[in-house]
N, C-alpha and C. Protein backbone atom coordinates (compact mmCIF):
# COMPACT_ATOMS: atom_id res chain seq x y z
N UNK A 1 -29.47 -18.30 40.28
CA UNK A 1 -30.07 -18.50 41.59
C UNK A 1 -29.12 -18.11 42.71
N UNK A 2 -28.04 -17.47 42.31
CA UNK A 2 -26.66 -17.30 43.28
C UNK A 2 -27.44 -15.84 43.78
N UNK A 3 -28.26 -15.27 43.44
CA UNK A 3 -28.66 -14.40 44.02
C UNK A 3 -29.87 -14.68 44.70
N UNK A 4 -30.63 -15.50 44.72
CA UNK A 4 -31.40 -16.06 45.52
C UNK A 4 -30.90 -16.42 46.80
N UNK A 5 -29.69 -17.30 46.90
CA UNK A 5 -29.33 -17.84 47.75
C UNK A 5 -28.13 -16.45 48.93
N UNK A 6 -27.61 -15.84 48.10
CA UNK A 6 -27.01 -14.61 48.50
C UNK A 6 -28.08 -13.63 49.47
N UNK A 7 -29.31 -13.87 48.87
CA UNK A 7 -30.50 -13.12 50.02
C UNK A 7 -30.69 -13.54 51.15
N UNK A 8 -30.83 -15.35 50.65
CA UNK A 8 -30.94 -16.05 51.83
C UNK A 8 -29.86 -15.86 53.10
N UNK A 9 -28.77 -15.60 52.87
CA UNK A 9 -27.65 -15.65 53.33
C UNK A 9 -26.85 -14.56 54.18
N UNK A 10 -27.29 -13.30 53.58
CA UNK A 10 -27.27 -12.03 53.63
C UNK A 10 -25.54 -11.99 53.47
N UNK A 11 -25.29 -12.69 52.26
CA UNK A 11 -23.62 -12.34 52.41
C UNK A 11 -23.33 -13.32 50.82
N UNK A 12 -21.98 -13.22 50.04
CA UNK A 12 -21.91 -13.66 49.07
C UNK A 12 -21.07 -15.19 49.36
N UNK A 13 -21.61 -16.16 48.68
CA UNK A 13 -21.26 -17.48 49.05
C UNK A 13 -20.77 -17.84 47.82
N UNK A 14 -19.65 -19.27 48.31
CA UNK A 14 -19.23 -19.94 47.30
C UNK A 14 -20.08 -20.60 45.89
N UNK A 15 -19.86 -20.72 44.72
CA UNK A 15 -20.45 -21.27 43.83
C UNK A 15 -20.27 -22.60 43.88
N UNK A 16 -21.14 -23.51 44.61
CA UNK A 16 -19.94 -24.90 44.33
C UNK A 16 -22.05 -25.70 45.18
N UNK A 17 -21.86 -26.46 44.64
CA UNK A 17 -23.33 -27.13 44.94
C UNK A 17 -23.60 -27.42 46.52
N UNK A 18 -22.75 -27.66 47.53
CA UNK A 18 -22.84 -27.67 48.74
C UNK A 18 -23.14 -26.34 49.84
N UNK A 19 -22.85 -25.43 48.79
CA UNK A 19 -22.98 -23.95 49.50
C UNK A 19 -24.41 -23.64 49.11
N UNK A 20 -24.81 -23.99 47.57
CA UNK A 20 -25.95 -23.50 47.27
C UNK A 20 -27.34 -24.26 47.49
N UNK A 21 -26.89 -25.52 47.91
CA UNK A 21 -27.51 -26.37 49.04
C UNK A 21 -28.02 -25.56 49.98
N UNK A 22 -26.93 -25.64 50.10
CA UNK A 22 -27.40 -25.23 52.04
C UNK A 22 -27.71 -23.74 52.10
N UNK A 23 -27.51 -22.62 51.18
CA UNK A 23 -28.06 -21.52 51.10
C UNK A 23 -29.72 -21.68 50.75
N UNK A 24 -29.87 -22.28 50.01
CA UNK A 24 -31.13 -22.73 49.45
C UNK A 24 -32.32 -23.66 50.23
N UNK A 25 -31.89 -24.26 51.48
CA UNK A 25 -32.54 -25.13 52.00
C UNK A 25 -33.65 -24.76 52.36
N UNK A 26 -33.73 -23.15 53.04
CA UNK A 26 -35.78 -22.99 52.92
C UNK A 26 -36.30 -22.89 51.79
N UNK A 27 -35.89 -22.98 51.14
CA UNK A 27 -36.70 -23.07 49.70
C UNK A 27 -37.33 -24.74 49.57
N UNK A 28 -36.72 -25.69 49.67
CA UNK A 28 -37.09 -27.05 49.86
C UNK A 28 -38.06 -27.19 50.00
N UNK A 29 -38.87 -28.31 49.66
CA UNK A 29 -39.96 -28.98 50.05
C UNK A 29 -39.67 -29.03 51.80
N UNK A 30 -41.03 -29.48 52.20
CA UNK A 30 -40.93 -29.61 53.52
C UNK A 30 -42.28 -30.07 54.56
N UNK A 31 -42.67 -30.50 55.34
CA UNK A 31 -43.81 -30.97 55.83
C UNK A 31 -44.68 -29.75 56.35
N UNK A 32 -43.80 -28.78 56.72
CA UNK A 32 -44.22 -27.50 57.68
C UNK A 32 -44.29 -26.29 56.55
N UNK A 33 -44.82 -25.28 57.10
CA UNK A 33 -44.80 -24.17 56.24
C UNK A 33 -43.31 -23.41 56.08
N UNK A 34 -42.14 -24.13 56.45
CA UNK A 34 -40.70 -24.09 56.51
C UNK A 34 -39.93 -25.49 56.71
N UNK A 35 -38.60 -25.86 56.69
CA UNK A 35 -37.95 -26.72 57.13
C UNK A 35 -37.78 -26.74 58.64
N UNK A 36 -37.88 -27.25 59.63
CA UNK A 36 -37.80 -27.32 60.81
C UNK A 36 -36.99 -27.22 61.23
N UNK A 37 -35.51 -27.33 60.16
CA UNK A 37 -34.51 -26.81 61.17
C UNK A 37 -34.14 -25.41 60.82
N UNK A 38 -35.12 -24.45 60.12
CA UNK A 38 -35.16 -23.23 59.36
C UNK A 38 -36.12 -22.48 60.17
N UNK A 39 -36.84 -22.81 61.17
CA UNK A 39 -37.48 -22.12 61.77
C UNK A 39 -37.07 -20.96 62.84
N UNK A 40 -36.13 -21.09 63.46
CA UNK A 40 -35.48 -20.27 64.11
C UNK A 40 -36.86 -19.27 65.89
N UNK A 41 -36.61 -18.01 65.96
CA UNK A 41 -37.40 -17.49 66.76
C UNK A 41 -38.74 -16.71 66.43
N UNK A 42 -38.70 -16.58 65.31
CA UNK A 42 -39.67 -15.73 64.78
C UNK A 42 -40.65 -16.55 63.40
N UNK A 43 -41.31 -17.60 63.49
CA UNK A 43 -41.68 -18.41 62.46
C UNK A 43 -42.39 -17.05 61.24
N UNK A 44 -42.93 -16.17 61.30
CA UNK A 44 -43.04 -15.52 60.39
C UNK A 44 -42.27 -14.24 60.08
N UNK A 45 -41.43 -14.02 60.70
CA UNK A 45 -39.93 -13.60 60.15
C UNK A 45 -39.39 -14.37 58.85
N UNK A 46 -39.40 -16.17 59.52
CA UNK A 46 -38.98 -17.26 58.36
C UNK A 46 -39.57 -16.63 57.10
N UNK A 47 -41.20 -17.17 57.25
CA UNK A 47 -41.92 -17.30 55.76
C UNK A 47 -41.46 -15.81 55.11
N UNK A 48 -41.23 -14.59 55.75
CA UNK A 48 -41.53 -13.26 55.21
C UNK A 48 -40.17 -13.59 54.40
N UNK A 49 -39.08 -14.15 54.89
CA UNK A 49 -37.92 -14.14 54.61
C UNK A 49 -37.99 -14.98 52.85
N UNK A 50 -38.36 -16.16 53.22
CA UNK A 50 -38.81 -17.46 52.39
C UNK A 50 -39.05 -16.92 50.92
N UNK A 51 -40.25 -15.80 51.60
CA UNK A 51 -41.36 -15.30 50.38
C UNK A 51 -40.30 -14.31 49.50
N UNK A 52 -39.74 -13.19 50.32
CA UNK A 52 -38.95 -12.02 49.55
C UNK A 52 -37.54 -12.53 49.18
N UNK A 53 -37.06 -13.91 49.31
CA UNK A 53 -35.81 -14.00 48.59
C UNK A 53 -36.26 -14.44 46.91
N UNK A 54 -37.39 -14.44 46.85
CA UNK A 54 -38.13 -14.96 45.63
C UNK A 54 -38.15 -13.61 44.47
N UNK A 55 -38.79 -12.70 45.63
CA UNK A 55 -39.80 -11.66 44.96
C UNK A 55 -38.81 -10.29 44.53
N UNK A 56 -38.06 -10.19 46.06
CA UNK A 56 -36.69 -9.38 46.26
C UNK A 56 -35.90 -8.82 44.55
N UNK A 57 -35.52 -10.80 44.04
CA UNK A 57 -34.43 -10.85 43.11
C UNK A 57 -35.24 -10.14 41.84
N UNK A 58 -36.83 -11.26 42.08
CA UNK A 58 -37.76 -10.31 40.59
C UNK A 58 -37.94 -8.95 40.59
N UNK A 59 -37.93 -8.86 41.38
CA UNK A 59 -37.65 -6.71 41.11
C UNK A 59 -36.65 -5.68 41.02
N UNK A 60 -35.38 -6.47 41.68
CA UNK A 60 -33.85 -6.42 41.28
C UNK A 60 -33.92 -6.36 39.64
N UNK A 61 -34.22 -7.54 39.09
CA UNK A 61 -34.18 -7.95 37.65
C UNK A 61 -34.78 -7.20 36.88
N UNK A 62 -36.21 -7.09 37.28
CA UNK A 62 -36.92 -6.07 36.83
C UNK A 62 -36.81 -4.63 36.23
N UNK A 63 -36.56 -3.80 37.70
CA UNK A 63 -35.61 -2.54 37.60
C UNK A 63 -34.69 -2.78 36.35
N UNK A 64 -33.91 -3.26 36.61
CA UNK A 64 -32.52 -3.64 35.50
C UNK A 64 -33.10 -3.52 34.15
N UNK A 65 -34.04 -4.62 34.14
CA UNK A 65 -35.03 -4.51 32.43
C UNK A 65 -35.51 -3.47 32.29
N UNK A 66 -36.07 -2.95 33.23
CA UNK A 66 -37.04 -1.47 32.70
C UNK A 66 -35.74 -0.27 32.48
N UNK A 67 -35.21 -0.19 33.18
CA UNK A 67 -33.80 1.08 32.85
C UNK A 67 -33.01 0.13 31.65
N UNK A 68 -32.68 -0.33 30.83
CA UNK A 68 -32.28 -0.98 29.90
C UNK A 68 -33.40 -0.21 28.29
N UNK A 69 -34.55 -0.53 29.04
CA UNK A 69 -35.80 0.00 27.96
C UNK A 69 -36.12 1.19 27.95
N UNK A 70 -35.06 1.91 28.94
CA UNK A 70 -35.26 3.67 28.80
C UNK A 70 -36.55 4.20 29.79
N UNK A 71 -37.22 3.23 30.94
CA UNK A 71 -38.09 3.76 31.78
C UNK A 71 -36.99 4.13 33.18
N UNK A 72 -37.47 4.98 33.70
CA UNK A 72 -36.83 5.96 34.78
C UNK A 72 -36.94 5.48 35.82
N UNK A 73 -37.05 4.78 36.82
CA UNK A 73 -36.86 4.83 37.88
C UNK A 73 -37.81 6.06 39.10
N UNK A 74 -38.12 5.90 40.00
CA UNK A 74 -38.47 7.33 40.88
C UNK A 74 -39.72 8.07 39.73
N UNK A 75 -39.43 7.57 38.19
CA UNK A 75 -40.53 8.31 37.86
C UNK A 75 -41.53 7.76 37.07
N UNK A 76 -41.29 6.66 35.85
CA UNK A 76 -42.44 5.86 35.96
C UNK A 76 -42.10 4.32 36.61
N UNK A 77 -41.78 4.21 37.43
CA UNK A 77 -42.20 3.17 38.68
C UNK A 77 -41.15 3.41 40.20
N UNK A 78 -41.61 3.06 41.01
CA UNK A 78 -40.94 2.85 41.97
C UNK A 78 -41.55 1.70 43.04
N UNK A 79 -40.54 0.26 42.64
CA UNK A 79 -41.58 -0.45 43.62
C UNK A 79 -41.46 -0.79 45.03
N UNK A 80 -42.38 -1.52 45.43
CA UNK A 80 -42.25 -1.61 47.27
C UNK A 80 -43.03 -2.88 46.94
N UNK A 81 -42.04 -3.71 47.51
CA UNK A 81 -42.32 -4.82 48.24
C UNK A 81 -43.38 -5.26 49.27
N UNK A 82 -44.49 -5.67 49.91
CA UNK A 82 -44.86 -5.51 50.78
C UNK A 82 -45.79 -7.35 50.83
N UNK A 83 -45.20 -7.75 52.42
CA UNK A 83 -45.64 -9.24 52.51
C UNK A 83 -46.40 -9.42 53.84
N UNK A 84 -47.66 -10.34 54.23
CA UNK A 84 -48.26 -10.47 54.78
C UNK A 84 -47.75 -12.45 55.49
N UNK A 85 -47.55 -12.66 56.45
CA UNK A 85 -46.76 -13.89 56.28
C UNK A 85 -47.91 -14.50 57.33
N UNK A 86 -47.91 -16.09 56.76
CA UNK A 86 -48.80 -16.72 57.95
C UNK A 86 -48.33 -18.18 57.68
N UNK A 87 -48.06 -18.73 59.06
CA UNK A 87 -48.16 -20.16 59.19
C UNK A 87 -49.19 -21.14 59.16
N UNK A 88 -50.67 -20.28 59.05
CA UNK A 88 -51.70 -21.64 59.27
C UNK A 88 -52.65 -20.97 58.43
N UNK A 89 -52.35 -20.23 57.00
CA UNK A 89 -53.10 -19.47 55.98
C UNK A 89 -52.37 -19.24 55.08
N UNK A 90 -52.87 -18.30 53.56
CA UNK A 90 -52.28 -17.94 53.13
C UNK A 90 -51.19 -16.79 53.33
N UNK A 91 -50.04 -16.79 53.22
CA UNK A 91 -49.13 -15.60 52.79
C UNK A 91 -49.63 -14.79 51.56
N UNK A 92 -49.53 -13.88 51.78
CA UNK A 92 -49.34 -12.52 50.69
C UNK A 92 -48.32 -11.78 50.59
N UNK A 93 -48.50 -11.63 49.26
CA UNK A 93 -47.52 -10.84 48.52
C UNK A 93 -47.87 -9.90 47.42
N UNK A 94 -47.37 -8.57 47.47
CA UNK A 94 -47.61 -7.57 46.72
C UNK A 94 -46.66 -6.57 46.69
N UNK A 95 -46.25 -6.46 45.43
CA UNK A 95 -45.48 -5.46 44.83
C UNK A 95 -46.43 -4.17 44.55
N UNK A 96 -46.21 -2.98 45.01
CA UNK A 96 -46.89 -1.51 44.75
C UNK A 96 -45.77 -0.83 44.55
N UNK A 97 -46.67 0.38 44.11
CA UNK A 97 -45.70 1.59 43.73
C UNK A 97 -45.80 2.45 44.79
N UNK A 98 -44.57 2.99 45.17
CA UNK A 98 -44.34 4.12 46.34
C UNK A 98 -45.21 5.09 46.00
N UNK A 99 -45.39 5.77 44.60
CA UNK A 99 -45.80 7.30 43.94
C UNK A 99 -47.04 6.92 44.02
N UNK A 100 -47.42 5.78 43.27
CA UNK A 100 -48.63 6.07 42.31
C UNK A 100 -49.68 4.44 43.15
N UNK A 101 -50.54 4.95 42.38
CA UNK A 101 -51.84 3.77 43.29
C UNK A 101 -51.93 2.83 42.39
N UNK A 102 -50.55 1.86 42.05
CA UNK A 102 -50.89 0.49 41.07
C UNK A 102 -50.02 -0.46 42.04
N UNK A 103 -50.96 -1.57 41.61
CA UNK A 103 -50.55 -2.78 42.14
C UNK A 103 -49.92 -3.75 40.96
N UNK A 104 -48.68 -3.99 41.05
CA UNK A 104 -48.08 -4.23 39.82
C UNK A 104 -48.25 -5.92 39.97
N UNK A 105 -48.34 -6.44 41.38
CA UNK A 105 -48.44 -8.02 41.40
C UNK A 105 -49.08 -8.48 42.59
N UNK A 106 -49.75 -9.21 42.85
CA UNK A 106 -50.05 -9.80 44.45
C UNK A 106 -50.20 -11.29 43.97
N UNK A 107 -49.60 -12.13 44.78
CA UNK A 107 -49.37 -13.60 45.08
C UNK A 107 -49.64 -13.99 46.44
N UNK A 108 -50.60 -15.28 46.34
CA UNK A 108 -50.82 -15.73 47.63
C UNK A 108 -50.98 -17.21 47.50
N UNK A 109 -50.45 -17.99 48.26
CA UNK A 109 -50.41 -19.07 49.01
C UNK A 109 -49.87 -19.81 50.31
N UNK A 110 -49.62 -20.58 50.43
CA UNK A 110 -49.90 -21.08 52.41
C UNK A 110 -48.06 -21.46 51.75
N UNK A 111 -47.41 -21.19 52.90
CA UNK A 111 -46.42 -21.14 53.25
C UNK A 111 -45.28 -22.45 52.48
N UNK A 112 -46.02 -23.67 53.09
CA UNK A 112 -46.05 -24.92 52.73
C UNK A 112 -46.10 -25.43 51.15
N UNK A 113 -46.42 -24.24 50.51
CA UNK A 113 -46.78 -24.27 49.45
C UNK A 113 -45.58 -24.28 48.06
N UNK A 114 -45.13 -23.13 48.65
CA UNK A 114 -44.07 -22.03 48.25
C UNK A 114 -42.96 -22.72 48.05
N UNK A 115 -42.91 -23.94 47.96
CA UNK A 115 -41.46 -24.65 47.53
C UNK A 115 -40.92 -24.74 46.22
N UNK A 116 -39.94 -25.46 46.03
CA UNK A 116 -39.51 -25.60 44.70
C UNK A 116 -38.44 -26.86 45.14
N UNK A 117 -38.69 -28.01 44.24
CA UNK A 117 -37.98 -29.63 43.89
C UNK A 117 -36.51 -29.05 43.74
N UNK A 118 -36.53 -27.94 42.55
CA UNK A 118 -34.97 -28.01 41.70
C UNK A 118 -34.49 -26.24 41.65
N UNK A 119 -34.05 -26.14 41.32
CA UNK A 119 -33.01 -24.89 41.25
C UNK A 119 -33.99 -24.38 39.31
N UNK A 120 -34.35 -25.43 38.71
CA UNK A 120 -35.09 -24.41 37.53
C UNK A 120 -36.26 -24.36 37.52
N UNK A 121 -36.82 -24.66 39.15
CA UNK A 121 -38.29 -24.00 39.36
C UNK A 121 -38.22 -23.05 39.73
N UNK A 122 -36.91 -22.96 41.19
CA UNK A 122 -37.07 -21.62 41.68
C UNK A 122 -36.89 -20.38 40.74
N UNK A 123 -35.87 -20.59 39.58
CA UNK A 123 -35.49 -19.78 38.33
C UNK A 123 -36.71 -19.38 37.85
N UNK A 124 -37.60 -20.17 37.48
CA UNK A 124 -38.87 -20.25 37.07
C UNK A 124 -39.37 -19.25 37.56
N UNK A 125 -40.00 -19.15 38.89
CA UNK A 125 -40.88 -18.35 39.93
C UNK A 125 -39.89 -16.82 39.59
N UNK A 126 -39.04 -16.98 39.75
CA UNK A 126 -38.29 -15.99 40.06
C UNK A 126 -37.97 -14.92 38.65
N UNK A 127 -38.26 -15.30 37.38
CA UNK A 127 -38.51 -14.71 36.42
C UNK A 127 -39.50 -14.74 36.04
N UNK A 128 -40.62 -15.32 36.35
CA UNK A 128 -41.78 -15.58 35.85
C UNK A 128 -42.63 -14.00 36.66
N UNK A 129 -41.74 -13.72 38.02
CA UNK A 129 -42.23 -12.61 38.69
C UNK A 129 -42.06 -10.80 38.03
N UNK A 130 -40.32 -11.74 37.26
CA UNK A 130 -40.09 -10.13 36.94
C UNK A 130 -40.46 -10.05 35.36
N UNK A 131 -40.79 -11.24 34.66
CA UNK A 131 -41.45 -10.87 33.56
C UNK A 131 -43.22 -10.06 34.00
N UNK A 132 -43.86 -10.51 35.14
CA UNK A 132 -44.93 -9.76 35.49
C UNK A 132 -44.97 -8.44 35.48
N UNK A 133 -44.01 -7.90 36.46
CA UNK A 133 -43.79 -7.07 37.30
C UNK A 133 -42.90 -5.83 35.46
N UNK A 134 -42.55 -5.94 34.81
CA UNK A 134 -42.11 -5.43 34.02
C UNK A 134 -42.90 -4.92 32.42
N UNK A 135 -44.13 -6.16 32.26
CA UNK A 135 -45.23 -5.78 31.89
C UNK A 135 -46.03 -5.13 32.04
N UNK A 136 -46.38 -4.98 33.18
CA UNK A 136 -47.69 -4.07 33.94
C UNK A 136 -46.61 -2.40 34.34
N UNK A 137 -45.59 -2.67 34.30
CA UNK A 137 -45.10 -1.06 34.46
C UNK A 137 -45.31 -0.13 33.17
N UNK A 138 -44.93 -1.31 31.72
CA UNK A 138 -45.15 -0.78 30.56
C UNK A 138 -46.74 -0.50 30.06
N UNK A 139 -47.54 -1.73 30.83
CA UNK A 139 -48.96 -1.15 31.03
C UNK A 139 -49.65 0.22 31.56
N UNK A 140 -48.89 0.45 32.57
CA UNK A 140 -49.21 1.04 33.23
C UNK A 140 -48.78 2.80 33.12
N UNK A 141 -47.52 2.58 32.03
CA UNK A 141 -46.81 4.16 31.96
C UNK A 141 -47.41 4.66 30.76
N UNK A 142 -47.73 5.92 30.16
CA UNK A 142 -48.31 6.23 29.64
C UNK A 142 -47.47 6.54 28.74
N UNK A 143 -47.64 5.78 27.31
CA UNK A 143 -46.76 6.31 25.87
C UNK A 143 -46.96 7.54 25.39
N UNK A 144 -46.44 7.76 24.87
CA UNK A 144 -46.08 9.01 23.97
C UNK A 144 -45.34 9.69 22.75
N UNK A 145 -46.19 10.16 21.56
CA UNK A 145 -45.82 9.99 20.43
C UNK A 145 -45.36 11.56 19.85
N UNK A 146 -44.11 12.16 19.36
CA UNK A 146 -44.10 13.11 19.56
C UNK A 146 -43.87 13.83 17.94
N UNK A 147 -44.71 14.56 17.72
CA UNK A 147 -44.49 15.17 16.09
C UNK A 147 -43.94 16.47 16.10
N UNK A 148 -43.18 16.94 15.31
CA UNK A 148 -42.22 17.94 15.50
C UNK A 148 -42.68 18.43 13.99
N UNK A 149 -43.46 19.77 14.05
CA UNK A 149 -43.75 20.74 12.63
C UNK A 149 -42.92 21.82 12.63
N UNK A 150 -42.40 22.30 11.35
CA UNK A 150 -41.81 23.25 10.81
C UNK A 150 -42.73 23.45 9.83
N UNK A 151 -43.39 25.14 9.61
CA UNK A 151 -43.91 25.81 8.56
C UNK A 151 -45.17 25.25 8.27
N UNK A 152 -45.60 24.30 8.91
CA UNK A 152 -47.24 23.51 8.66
C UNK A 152 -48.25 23.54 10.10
N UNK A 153 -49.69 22.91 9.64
CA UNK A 153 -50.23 23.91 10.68
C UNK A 153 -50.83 22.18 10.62
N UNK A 154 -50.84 21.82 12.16
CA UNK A 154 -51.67 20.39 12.88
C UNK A 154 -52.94 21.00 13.39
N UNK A 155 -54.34 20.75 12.74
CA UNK A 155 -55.43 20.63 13.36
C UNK A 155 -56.17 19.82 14.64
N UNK A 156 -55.74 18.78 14.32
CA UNK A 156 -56.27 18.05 15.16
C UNK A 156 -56.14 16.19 14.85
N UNK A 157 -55.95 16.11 15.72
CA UNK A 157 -55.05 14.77 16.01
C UNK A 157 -56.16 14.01 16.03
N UNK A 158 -56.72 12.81 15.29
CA UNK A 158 -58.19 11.54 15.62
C UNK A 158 -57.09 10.06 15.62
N UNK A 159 -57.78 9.85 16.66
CA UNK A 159 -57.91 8.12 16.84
C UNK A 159 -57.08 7.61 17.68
N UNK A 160 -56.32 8.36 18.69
CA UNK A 160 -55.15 8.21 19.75
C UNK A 160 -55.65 7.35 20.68
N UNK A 161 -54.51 6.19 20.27
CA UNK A 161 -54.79 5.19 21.02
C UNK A 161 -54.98 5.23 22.42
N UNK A 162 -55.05 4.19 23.20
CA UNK A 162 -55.96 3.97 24.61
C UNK A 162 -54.48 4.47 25.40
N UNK A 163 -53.97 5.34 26.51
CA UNK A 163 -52.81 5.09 26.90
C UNK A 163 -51.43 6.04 26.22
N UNK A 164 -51.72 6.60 25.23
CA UNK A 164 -51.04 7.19 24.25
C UNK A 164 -51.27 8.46 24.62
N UNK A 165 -50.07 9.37 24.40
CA UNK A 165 -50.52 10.99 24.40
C UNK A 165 -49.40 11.45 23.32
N UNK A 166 -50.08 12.18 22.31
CA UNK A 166 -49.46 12.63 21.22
C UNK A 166 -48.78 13.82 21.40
N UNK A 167 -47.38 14.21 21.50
CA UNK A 167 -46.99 15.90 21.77
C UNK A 167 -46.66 16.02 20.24
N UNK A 168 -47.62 17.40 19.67
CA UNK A 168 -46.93 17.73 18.59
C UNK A 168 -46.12 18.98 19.07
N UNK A 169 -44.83 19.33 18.80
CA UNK A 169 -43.95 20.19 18.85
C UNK A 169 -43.89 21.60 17.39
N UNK A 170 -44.14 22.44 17.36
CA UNK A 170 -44.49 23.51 16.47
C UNK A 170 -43.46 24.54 16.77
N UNK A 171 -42.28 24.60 15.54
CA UNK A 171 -41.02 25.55 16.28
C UNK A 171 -41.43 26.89 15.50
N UNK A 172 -42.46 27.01 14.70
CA UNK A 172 -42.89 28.75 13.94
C UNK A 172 -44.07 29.29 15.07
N UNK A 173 -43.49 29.76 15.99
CA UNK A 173 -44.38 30.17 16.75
C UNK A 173 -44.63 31.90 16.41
N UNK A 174 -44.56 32.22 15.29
CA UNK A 174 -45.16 33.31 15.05
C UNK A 174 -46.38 33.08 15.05
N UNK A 175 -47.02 33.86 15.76
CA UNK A 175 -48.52 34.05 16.61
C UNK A 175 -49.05 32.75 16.83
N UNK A 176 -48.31 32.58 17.42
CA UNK A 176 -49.22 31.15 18.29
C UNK A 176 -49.53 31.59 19.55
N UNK A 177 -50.00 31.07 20.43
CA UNK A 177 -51.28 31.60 21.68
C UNK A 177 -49.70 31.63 22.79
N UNK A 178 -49.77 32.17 23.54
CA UNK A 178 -48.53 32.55 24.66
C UNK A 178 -48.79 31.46 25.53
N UNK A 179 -49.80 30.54 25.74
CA UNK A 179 -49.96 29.70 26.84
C UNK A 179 -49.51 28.18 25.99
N UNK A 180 -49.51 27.69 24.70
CA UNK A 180 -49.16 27.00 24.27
C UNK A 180 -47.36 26.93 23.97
N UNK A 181 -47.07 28.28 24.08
CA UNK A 181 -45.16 28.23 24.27
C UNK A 181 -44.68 27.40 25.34
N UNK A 182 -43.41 26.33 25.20
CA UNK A 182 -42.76 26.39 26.18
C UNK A 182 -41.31 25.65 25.31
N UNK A 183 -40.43 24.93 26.46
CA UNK A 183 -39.61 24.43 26.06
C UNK A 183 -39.46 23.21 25.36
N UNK A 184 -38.64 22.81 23.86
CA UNK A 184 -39.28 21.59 23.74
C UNK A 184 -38.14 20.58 24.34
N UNK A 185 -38.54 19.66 24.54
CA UNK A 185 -38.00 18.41 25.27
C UNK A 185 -37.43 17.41 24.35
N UNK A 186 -37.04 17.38 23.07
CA UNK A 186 -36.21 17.12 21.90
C UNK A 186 -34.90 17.91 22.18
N UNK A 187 -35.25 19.46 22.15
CA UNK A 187 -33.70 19.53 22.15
C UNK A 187 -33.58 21.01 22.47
N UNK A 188 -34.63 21.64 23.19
CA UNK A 188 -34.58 22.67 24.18
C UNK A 188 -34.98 24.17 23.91
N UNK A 189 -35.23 24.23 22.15
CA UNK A 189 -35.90 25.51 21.98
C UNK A 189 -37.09 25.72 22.22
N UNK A 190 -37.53 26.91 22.06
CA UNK A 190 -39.09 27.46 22.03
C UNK A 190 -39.84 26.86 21.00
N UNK A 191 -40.80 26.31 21.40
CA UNK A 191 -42.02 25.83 20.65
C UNK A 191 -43.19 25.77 21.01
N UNK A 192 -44.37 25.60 19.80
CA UNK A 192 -45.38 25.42 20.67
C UNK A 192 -46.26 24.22 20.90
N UNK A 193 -46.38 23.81 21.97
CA UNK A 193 -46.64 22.73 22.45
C UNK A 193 -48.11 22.42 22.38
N UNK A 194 -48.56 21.44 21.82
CA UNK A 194 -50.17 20.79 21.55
C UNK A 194 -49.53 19.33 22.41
N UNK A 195 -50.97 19.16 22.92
CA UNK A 195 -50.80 17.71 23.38
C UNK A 195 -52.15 16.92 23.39
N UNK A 196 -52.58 15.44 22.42
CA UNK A 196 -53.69 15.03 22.51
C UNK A 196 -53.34 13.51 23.34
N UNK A 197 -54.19 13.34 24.21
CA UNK A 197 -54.66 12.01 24.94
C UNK A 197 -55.63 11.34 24.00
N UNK A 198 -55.20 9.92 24.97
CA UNK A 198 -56.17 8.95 24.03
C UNK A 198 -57.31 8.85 25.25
């Protein structure tokens, strides 16, 4: 949660329970849709603040998991943050993709809401976001299964799953069609390239 509170903070703080106190204090329970002495000039500046030291870290984390699992960055996901803040309604929240038209998460509740008792709720919320947010990217990217022939001839590919695209790779391209040549992406020679969707 030292990175929770590091958002809050906009700077790196001591580890010691009085720092992470008091880094942590809009997070608290509270009567208002903030702590009152957390309100400052801009009350939905606060909540926007409140909401993305939550959401911020789950997509930090996230990222991290998905490049760990060999997904790219910039190419199957890129996310954006984006929060709707209100003191006398719900707040929103939604994670999208810069590229592409998916909504990987949206969360909403009233400001007031948004607390947490202990330090392993906020943990809670706060992985519970980037286990979301890391599912639905793998939902969302399209697998791919890749068969590599020498000297044999692939007809035709049945039963490709939902989401799946099969590349078979064919390196005897004696007379194979000139529009099916290209480079293969294993390991850079000429082949010829079939590709079935599910």
């Amino acid at each position: 949660m030292l990175a929770v509170a590091e958002y809050l903070t906009s700077s790196s703080i001591e580890i010691s329970d009085a720092g992470l106190s008091s880094a942590l204090n809009l997070m608290k329970k509270s009567e208002g849709c903030v702590p009152r002495e957390e309100i400052g000039d801009d009350i939905l500046q606060t909540i926007r603040r409140k909401f993305c030291a939550v959401f911020e870290i789950s997509i930090e984390l996230a990222e991290a998991d998905l490049k760990k699992r060999g997904l790219e960055e910039h190419r199957e996901f890129n996310f954006c943050l984006v929060g709707d803040p209100s003191f006398d309604a719900d707040t929103h929240v939604a994670v999208l993709d810069y590229d592409k038209p998916f909504c990987y998460l949206h969360e909403w509740c009233e400001a007031r809401d948004f607390s947490f008792s202990d330090v392993s709720k906020l943990a809670k919320a706060v992985l519970t976001a980037k286990d979301t947010l890391v599912q639905k990217v793998e939902q969302f990217t399209k697998k791919e299964i890749r068969i590599l022939v020498e000297g044999g001839v692939v007809h035709e590919v049945l039963h490709v799953p939902p989401d799946i695209q099969v590349t078979i790779l064919d390196y005897d391209t004696e007379g194979a069609d000139e529009e099916s040549l290209g480079i293969s992406p294993v390991d850079g020679k000429l082949c010829a390239i079939s590709r079935y969707f599910g």
